[in-house]
PDB file of N, CA and C in Angstrom:
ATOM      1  N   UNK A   1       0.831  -1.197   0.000  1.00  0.00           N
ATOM      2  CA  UNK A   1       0.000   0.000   0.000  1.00  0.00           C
ATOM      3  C   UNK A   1       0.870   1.254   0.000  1.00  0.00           C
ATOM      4  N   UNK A   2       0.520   2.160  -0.584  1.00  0.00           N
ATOM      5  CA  UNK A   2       1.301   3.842  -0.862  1.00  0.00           C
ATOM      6  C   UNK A   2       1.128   4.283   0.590  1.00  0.00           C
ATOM      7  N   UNK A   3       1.739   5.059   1.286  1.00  0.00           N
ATOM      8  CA  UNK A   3       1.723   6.228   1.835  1.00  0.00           C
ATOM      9  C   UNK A   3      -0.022   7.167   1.742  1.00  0.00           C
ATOM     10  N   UNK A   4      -0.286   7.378   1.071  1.00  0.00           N
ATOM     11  CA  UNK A   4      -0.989   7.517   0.180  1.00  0.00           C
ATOM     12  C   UNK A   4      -2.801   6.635   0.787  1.00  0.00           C
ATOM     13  N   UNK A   5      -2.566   5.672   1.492  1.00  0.00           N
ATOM     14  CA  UNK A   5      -3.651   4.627   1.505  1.00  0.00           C
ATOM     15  C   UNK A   5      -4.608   5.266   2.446  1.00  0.00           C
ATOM     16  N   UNK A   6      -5.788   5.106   2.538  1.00  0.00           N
ATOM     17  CA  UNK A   6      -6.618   5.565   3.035  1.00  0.00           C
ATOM     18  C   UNK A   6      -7.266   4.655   4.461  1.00  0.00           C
ATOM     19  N   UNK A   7      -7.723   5.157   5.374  1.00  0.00           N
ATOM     20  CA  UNK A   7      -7.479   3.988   6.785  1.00  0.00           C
ATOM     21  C   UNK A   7      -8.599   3.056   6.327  1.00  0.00           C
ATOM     22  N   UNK A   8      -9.051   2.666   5.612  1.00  0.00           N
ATOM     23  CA  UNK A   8      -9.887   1.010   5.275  1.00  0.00           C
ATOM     24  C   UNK A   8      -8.625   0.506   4.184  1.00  0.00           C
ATOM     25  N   UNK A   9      -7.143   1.104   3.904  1.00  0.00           N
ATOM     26  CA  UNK A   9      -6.728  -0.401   3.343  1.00  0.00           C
ATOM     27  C   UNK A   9      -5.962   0.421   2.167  1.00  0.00           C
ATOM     28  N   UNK A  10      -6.886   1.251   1.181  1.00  0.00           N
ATOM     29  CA  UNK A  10      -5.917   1.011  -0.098  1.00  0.00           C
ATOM     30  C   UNK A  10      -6.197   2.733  -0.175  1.00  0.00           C
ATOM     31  N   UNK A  11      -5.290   3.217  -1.135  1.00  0.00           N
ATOM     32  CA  UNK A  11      -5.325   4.526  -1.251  1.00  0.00           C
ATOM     33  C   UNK A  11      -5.121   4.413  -2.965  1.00  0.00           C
ATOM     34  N   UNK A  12      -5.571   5.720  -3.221  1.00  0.00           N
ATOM     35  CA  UNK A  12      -6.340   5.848  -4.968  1.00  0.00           C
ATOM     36  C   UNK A  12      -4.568   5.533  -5.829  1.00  0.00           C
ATOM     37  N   UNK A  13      -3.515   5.703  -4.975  1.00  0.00           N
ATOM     38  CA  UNK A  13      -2.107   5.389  -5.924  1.00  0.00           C
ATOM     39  C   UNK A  13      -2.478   3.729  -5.978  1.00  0.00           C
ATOM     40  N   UNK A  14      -2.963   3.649  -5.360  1.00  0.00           N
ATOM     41  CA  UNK A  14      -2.807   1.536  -5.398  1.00  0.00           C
ATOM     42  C   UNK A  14      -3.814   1.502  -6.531  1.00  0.00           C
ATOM     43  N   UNK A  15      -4.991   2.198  -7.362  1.00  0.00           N
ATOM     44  CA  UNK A  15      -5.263   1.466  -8.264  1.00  0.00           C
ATOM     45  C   UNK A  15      -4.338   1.345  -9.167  1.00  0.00           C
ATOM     46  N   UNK A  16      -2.973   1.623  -9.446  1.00  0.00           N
ATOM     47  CA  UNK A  16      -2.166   1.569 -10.412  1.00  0.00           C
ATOM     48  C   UNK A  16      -1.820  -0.211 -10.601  1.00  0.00           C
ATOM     49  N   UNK A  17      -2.026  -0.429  -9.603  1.00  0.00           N
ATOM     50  CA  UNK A  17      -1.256  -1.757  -9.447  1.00  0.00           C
ATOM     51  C   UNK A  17      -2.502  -2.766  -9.510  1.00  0.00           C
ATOM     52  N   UNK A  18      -3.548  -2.429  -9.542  1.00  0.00           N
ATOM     53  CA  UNK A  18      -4.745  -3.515  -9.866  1.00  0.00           C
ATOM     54  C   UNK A  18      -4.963  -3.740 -11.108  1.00  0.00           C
ATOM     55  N   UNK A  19      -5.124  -5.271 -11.571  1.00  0.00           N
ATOM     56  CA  UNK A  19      -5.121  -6.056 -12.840  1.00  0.00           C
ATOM     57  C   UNK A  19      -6.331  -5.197 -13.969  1.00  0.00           C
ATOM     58  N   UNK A  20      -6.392  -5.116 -14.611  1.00  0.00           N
ATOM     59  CA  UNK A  20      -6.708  -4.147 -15.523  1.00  0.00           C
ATOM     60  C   UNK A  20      -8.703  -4.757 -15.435  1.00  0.00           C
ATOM     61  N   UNK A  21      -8.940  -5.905 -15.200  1.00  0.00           N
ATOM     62  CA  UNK A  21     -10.341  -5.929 -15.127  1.00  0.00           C
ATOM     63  C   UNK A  21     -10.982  -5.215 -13.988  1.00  0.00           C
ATOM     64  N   UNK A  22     -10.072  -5.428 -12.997  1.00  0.00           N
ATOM     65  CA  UNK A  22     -10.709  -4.963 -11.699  1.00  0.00           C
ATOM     66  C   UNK A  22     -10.128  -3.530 -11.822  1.00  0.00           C
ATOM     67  N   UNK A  23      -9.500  -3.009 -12.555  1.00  0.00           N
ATOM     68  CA  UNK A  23      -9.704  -1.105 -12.934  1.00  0.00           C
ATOM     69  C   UNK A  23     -10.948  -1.047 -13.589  1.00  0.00           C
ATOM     70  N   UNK A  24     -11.254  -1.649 -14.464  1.00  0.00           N
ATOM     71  CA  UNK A  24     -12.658  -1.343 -14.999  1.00  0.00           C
ATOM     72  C   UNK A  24     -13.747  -1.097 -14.561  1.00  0.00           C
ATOM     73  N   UNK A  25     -13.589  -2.515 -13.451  1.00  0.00           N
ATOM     74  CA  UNK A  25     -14.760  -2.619 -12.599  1.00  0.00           C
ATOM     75  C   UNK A  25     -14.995  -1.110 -11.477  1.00  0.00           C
ATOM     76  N   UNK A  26     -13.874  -0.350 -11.193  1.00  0.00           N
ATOM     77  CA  UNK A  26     -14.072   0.291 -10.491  1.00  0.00           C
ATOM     78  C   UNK A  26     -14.373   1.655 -10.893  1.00  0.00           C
ATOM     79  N   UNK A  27     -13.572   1.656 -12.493  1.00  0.00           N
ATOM     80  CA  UNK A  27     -13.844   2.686 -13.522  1.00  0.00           C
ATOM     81  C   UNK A  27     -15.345   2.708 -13.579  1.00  0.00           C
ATOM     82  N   UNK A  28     -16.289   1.365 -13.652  1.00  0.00           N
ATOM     83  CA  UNK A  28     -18.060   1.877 -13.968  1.00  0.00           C
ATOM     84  C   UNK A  28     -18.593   2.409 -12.541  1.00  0.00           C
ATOM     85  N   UNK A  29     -18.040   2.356 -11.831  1.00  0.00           N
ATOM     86  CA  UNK A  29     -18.215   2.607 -10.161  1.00  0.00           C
ATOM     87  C   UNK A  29     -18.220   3.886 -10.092  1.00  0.00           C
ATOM     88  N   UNK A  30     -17.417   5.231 -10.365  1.00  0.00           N
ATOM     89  CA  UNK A  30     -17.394   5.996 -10.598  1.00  0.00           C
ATOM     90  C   UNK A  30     -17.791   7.148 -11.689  1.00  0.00           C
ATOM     91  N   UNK A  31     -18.721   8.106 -10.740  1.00  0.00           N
ATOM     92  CA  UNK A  31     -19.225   8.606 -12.110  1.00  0.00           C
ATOM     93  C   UNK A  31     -18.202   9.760 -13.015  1.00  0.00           C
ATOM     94  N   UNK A  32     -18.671  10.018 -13.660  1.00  0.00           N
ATOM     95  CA  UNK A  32     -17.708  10.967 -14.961  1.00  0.00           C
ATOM     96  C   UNK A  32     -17.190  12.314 -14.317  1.00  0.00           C
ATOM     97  N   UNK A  33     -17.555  13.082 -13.276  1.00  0.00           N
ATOM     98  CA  UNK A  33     -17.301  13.857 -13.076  1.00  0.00           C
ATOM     99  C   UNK A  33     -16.178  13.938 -11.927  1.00  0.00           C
ATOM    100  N   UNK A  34     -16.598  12.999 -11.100  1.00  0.00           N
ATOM    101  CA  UNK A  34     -15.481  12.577 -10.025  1.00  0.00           C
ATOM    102  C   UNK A  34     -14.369  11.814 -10.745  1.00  0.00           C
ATOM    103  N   UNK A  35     -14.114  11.279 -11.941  1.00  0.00           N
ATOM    104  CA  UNK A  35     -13.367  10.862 -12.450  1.00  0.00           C
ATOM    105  C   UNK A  35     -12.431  11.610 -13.842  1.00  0.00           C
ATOM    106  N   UNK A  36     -12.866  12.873 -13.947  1.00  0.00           N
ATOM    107  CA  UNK A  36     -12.366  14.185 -14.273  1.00  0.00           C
ATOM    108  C   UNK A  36     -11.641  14.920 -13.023  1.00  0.00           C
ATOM    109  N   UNK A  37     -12.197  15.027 -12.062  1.00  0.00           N
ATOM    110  CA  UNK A  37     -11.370  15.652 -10.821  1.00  0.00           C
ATOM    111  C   UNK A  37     -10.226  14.526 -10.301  1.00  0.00           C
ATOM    112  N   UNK A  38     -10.532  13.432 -10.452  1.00  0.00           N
ATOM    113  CA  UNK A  38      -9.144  12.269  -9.410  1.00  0.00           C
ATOM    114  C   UNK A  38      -8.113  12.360 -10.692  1.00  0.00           C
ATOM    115  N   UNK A  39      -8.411  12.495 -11.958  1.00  0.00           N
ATOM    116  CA  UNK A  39      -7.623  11.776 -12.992  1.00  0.00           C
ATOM    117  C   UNK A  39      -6.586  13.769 -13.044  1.00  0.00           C
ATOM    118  N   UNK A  40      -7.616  14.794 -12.725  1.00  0.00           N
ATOM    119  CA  UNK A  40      -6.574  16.492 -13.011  1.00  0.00           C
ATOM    120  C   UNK A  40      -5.847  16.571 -11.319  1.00  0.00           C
ATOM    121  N   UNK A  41      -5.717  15.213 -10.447  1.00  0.00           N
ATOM    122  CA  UNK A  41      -4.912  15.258  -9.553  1.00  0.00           C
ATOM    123  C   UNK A  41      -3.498  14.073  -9.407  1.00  0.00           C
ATOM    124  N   UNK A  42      -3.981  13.003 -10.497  1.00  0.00           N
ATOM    125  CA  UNK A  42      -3.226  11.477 -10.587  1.00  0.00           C
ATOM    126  C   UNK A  42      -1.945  12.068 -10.770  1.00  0.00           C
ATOM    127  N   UNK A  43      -1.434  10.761 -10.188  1.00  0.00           N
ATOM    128  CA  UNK A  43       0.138  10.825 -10.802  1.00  0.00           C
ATOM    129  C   UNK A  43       0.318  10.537 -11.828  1.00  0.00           C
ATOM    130  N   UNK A  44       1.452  10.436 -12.930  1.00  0.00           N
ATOM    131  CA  UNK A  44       1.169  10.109 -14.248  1.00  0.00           C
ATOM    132  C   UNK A  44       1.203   8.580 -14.822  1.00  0.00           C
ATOM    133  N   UNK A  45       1.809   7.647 -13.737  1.00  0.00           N
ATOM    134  CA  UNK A  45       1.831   6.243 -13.447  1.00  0.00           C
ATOM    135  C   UNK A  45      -0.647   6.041 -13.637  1.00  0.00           C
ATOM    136  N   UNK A  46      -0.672   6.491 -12.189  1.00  0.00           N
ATOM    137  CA  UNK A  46      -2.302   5.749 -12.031  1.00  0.00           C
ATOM    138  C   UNK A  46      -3.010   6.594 -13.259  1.00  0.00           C
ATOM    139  N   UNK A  47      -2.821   7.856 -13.885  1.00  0.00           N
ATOM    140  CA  UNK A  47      -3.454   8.525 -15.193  1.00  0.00           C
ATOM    141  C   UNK A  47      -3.215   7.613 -16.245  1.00  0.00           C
ATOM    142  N   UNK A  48      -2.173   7.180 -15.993  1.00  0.00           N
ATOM    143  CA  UNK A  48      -2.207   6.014 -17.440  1.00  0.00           C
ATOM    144  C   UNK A  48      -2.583   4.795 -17.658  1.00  0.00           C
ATOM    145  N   UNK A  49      -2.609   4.348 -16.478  1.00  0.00           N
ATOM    146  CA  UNK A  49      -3.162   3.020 -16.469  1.00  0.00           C
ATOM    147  C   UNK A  49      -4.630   2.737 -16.208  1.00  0.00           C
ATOM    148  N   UNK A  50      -4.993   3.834 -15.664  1.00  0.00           N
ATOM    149  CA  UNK A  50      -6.519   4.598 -15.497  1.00  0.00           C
ATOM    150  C   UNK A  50      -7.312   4.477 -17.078  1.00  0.00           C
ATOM    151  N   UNK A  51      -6.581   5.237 -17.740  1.00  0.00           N
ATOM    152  CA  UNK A  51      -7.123   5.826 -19.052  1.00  0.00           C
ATOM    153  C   UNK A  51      -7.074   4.905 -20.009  1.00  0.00           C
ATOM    154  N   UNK A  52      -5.919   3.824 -19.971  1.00  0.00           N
ATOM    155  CA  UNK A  52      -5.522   2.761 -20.797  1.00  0.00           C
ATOM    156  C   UNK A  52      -6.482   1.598 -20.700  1.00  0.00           C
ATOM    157  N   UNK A  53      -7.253   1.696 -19.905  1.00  0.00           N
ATOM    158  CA  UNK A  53      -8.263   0.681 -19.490  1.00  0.00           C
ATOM    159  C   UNK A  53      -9.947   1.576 -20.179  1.00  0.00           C
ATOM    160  N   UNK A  54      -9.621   2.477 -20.501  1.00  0.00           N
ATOM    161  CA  UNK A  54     -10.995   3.003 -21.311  1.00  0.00           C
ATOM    162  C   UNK A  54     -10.848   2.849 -22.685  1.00  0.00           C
ATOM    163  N   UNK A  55     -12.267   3.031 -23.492  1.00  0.00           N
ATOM    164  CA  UNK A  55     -12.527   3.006 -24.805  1.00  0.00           C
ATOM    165  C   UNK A  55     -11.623   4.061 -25.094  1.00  0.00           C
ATOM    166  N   UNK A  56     -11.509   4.336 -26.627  1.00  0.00           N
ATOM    167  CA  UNK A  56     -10.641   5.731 -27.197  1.00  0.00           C
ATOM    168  C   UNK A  56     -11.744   6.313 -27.053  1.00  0.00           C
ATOM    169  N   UNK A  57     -12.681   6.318 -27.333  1.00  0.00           N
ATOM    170  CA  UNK A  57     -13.671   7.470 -27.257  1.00  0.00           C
ATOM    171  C   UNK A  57     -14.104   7.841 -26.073  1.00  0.00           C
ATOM    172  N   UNK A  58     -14.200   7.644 -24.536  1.00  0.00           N
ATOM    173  CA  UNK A  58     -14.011   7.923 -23.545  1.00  0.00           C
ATOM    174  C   UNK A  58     -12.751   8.413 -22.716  1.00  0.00           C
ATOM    175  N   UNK A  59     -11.918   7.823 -23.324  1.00  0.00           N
ATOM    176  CA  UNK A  59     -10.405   8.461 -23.112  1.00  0.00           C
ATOM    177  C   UNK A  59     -10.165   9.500 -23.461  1.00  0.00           C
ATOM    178  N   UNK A  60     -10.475   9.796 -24.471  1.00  0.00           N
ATOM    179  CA  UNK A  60     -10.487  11.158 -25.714  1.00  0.00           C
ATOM    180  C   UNK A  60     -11.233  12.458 -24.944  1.00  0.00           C
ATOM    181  N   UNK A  61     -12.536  11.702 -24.393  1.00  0.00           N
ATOM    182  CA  UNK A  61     -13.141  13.056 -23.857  1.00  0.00           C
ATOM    183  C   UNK A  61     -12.632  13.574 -22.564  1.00  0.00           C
ATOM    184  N   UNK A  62     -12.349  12.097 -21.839  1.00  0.00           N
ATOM    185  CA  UNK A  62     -11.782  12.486 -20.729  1.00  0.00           C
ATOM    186  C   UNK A  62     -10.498  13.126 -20.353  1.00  0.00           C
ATOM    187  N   UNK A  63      -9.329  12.707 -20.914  1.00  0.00           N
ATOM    188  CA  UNK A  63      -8.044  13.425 -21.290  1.00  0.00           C
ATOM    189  C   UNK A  63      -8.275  15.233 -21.669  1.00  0.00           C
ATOM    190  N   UNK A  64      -9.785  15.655 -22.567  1.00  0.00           N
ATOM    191  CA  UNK A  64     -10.129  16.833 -22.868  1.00  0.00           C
ATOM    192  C   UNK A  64     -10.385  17.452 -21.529  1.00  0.00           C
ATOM    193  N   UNK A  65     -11.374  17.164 -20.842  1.00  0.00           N
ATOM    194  CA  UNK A  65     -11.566  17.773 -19.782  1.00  0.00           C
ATOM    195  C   UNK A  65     -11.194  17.878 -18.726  1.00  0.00           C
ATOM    196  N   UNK A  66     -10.259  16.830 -18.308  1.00  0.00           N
ATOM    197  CA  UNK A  66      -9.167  17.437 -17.452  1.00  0.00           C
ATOM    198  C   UNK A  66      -8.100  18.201 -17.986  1.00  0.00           C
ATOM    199  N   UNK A  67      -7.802  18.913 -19.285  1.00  0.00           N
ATOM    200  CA  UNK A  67      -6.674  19.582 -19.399  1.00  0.00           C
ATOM    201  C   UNK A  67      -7.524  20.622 -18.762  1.00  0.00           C
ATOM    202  N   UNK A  68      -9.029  21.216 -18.821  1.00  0.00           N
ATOM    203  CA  UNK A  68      -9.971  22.393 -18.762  1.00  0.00           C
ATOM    204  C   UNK A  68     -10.100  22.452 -17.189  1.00  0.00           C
ATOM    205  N   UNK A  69      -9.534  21.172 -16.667  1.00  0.00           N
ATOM    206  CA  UNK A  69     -10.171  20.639 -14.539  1.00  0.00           C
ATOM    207  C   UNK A  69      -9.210  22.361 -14.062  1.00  0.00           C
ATOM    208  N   UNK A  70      -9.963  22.798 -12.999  1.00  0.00           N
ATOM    209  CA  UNK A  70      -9.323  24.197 -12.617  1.00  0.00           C
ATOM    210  C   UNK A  70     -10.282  23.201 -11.241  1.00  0.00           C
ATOM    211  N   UNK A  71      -9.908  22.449 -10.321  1.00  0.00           N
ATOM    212  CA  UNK A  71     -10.492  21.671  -8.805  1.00  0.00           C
ATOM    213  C   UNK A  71      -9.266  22.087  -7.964  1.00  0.00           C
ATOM    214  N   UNK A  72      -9.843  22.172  -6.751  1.00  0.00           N
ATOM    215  CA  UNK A  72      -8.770  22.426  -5.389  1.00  0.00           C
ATOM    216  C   UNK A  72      -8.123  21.447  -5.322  1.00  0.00           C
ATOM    217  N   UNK A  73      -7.211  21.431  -4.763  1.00  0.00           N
ATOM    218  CA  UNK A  73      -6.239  20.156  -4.135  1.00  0.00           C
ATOM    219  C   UNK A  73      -7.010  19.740  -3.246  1.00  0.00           C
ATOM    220  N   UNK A  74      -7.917  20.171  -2.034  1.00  0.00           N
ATOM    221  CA  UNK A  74      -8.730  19.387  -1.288  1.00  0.00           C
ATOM    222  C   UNK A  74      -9.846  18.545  -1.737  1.00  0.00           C
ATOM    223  N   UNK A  75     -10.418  19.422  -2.960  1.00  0.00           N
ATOM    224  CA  UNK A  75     -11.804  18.665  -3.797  1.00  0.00           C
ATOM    225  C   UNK A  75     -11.285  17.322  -4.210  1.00  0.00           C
ATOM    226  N   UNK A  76      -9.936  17.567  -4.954  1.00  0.00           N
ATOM    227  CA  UNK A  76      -9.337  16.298  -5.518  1.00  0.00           C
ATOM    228  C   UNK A  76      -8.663  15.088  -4.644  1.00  0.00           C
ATOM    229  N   UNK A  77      -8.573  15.399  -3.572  1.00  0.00           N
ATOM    230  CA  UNK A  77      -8.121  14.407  -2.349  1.00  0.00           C
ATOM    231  C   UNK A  77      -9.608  13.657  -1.934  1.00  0.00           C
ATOM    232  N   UNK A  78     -10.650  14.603  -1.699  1.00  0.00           N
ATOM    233  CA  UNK A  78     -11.560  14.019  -1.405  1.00  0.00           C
ATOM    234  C   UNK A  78     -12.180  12.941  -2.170  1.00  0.00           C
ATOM    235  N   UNK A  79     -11.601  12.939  -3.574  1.00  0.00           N
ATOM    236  CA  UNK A  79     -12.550  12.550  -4.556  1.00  0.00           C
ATOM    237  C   UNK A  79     -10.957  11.141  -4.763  1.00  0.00           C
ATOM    238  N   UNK A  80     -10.378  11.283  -4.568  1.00  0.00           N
ATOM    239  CA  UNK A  80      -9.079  10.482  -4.079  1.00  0.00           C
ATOM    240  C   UNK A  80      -9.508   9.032  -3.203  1.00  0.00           C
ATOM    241  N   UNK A  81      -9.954  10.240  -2.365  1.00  0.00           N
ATOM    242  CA  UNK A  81     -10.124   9.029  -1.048  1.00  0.00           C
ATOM    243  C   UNK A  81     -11.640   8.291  -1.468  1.00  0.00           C
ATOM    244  N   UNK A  82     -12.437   8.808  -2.087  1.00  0.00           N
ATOM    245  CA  UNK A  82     -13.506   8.218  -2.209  1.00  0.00           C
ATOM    246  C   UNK A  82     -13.923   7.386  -3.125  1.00  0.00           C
ATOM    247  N   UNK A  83     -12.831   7.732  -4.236  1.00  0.00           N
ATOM    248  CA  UNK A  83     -12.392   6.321  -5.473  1.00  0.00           C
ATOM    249  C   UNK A  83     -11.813   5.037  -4.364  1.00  0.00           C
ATOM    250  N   UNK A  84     -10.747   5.508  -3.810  1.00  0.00           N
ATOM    251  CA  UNK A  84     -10.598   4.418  -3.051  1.00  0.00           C
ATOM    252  C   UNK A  84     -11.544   3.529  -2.352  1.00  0.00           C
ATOM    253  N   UNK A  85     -12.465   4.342  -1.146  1.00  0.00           N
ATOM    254  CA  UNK A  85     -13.228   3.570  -0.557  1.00  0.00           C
ATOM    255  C   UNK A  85     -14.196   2.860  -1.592  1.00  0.00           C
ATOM    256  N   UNK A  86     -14.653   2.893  -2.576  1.00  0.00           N
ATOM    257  CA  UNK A  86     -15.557   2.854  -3.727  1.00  0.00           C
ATOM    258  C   UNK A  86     -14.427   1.436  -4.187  1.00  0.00           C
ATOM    259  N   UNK A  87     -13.585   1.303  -4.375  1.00  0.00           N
ATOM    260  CA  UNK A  87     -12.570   0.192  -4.430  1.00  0.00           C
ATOM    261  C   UNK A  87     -12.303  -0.679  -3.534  1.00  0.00           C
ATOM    262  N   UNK A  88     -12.470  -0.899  -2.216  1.00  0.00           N
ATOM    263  CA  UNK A  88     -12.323  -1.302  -1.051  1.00  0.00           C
ATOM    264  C   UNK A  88     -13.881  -1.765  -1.068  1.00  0.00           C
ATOM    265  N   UNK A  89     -14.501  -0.922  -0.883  1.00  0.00           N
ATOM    266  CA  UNK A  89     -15.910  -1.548  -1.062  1.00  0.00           C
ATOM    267  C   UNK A  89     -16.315  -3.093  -2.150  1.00  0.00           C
ATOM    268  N   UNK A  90     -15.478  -2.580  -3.596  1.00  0.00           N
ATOM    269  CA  UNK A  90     -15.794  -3.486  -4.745  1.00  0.00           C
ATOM    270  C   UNK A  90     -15.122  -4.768  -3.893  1.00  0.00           C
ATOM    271  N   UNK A  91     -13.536  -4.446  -3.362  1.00  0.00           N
ATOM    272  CA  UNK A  91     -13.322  -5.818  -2.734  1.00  0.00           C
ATOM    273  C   UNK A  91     -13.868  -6.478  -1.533  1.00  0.00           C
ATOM    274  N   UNK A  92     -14.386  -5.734  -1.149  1.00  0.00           N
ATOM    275  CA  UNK A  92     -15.313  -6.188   0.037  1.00  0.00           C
ATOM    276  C   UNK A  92     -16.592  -7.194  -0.499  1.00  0.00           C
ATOM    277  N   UNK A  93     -16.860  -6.944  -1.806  1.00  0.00           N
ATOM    278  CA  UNK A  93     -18.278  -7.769  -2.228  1.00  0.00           C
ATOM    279  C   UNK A  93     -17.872  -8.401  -2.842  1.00  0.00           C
ATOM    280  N   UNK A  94     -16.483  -8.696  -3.395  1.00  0.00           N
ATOM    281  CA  UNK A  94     -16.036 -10.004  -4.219  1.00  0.00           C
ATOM    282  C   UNK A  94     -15.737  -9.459  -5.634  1.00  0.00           C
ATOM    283  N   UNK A  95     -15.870  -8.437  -5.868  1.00  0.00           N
ATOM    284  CA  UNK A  95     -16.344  -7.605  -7.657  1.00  0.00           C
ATOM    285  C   UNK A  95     -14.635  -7.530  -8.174  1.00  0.00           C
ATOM    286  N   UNK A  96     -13.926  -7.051  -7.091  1.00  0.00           N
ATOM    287  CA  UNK A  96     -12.292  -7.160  -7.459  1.00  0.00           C
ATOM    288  C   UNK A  96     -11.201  -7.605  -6.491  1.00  0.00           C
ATOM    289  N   UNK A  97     -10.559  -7.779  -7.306  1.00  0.00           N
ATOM    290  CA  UNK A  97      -9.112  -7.955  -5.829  1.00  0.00           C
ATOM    291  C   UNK A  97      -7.975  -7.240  -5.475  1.00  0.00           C
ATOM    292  N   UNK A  98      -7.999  -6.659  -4.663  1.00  0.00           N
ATOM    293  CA  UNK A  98      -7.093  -5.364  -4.090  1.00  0.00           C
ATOM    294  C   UNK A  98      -5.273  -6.387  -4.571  1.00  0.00           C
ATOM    295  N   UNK A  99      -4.319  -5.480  -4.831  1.00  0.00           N
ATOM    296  CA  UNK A  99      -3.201  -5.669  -4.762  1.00  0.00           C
ATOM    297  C   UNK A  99      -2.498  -6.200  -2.711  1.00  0.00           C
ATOM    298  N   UNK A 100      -1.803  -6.717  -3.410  1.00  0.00           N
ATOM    299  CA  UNK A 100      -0.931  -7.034  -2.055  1.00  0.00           C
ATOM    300  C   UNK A 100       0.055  -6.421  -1.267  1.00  0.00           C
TER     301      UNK A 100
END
């Protein structure tokens, strides 16, 4: 787990390291707008492996509107921590499997 991890377990740098189905799974988990604000705060490691797991045509728009993201550093932590728990949750119901 990053530095980074949030106190139930995983923090939003650890989706970098989850197998590309269970990014997906957590990618439909999240809606479009909170996923414009986490992606104009990512590092460039979890932005890519984030984005590499979308259609081009969802990638395309999304890559657009975060160059336009003008979000606080707090909005984007929040929305950080809440991809995470939203991930922690998925492994909690069996939907994915957290890294080790």
């Amino acid at each position: 787990m990053t530095k980074q991890a949030a106190s139930d377990g995983i923090g939003f740098a650890d989706l970098a390291r989850l197998k590309d189905r269970d990014i997906q799974v957590v990618l439909r988990a999240v809606d479009h707008r909170s996923l414009v604000m986490a992606l104009c705060g990512a590092t460039d490691d979890v932005y890519e492996r984030l984005l590499s797991n979308m259609s081009v045509r969802v990638r395309d728009s999304l890559a657009a509107e975060v160059t336009l993201g003008d979000f606080s550093a707090r909005k984007i932590a929040d929305v950080h921590m809440a991809i995470a728990r939203q991930a922690k949750h998925l492994a909690d119901s069996g939907k994915i499997s957290l890294p080790e």
